[in-house]
C-alpha atoms as a PDB file:
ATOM      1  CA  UNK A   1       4.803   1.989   9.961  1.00  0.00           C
ATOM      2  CA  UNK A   2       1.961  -0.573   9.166  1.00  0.00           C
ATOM      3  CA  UNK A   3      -0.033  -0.595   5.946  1.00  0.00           C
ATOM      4  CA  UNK A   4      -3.270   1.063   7.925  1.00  0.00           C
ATOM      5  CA  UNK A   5      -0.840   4.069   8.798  1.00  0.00           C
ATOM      6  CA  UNK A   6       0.500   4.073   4.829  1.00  0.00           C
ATOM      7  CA  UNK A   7      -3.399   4.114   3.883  1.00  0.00           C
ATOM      8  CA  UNK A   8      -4.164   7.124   6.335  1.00  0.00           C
ATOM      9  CA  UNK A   9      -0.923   9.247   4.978  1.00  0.00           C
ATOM     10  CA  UNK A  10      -2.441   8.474   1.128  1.00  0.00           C
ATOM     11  CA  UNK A  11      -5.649   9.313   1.697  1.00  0.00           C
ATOM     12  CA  UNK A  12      -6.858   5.576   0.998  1.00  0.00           C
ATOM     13  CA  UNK A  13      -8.204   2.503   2.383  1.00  0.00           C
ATOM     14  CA  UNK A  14      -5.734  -0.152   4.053  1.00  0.00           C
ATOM     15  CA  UNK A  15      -6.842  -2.515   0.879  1.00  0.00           C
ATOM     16  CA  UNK A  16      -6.416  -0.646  -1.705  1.00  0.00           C
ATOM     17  CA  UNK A  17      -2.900  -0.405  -0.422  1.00  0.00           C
ATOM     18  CA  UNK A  18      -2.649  -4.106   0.111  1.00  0.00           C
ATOM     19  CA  UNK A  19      -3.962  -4.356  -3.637  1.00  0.00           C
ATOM     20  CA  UNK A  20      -1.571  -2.311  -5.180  1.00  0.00           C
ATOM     21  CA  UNK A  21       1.163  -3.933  -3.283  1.00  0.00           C
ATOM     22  CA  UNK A  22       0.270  -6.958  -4.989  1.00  0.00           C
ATOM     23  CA  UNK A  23      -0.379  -5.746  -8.347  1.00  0.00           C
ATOM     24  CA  UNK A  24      -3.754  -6.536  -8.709  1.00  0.00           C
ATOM     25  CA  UNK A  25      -5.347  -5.830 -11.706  1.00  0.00           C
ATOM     26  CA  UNK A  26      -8.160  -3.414 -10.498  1.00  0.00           C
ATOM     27  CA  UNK A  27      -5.520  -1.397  -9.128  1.00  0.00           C
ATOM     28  CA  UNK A  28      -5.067   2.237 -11.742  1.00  0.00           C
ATOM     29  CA  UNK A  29      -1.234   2.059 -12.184  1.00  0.00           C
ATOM     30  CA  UNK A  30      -1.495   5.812 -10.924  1.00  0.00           C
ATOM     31  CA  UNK A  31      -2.465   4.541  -7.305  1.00  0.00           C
ATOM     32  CA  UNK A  32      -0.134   1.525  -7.367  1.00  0.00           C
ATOM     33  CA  UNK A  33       2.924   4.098  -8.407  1.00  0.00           C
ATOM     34  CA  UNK A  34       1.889   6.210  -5.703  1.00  0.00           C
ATOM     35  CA  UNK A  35       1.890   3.527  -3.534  1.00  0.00           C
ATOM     36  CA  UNK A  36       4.738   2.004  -4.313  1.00  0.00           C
ATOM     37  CA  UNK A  37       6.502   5.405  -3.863  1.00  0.00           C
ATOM     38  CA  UNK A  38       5.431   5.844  -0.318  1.00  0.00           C
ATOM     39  CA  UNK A  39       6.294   2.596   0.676  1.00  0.00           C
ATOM     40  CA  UNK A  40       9.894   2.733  -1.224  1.00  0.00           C
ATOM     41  CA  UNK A  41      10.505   5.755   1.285  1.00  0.00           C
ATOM     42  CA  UNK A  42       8.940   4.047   4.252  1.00  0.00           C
ATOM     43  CA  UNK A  43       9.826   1.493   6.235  1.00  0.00           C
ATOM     44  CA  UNK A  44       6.746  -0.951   6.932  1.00  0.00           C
ATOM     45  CA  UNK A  45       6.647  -3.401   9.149  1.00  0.00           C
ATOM     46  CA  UNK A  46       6.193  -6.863   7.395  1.00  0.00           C
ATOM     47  CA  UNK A  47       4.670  -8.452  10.758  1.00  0.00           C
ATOM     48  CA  UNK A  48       1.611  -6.725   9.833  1.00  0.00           C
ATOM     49  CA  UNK A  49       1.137  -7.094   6.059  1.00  0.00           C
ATOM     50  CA  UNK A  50      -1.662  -9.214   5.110  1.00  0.00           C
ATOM     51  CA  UNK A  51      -1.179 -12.201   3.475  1.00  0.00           C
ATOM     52  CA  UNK A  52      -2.284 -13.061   0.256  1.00  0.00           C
END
């Protein structure tokens, strides 16, 4: 799974995913928990992460 297809199954954009991956700041700690859920119970292919 890339983080585009993570983003679709939220209901988010790919960099708001990327974001809360990261722990920006400007991230709610509501989406980043969500996020991080999802992406503890999926597997996501690192070859297509962005970098920071």
């Amino acid at each position: 799974m890339t983080l585009k297809d993570l983003a679709r199954k939220l209901g988010i954009s790919p960099s708001t995913v990327s974001r809360a991956l990261h722990n920006h700041p400007d991230i709610s700690d509501r989406t980043k928990r969500l996020v991080m859920d999802a992406a503890e119970n999926t597997v996501i292919s690192r070859t297509r992460l962005p970098r920071a």
